[in-house]
Protein backbone atom coordinates (compact mmCIF):
# COMPACT_ATOMS: atom_id res chain seq x y z
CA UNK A 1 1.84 -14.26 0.90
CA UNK A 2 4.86 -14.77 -0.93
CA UNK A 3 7.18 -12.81 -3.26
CA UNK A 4 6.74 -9.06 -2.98
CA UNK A 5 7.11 -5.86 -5.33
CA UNK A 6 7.34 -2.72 -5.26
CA UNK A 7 5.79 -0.18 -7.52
CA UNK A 8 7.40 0.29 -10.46
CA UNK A 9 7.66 4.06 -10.03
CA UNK A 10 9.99 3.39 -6.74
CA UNK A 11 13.40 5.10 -7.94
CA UNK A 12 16.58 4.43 -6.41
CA UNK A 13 16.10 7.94 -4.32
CA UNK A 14 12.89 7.14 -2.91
CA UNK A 15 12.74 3.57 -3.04
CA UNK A 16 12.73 2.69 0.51
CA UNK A 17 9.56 4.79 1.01
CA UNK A 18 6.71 3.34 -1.43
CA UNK A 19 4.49 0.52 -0.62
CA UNK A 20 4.96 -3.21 -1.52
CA UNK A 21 2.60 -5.96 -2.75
CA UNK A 22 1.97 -9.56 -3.04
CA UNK A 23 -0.85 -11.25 -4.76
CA UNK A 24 -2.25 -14.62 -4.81
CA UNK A 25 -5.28 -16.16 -6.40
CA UNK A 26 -7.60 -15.08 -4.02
CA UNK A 27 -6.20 -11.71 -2.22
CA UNK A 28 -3.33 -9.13 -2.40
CA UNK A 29 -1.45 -7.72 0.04
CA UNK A 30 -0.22 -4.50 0.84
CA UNK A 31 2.88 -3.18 3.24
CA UNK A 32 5.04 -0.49 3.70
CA UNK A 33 8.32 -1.35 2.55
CA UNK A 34 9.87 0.71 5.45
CA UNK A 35 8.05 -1.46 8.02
CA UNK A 36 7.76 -4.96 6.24
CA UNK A 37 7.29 -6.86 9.43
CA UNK A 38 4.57 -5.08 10.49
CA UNK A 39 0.86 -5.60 9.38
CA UNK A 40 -0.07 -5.01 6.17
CA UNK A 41 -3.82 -5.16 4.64
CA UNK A 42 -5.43 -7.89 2.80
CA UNK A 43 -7.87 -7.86 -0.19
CA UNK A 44 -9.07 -9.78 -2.30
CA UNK A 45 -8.14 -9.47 -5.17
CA UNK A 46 -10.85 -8.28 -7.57
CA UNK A 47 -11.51 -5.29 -5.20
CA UNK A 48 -8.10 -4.70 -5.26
CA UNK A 49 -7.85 -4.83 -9.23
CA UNK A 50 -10.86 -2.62 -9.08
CA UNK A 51 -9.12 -0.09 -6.97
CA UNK A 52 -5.99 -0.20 -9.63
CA UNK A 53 -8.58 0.38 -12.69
CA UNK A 54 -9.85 3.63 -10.77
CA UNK A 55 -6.84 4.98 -10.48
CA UNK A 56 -5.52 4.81 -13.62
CA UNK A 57 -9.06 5.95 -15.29
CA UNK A 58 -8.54 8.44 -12.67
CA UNK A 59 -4.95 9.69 -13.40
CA UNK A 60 -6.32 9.46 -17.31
CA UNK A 61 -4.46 5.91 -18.30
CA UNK A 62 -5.54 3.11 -19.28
């Protein structure tokens, strides 16, 4: 995996403790952005864009 983000929501006070991920054609990654060179979990990446719709339907957004 190459370049990775973090959330959006991540503000400058809490920014060290969110999640990070990557995604390629075929699978996204996720790691904790305290621990980045430890494991972090692979999907691919429609489940993961599934999971992402849920949420937000979930939360109310669209």
């Amino acid at each position: 995996m190459g370049n990775w983000r973090k959330s959006s929501y991540s503000g400058p006070d809490d920014g060290n403790e969110c999640v990070e991920i990557a995604a390629s054609d075929s699978h996204t990654s996720v790691r904790d952005s305290k621990a980045p060179s430890r494991a972090s979990l692979v999907f691919p990446s429609e489940t993961f864009a599934a999971f992402i719709e849920g949420l937000k339907r979930a939360a109310g957004g669209s």
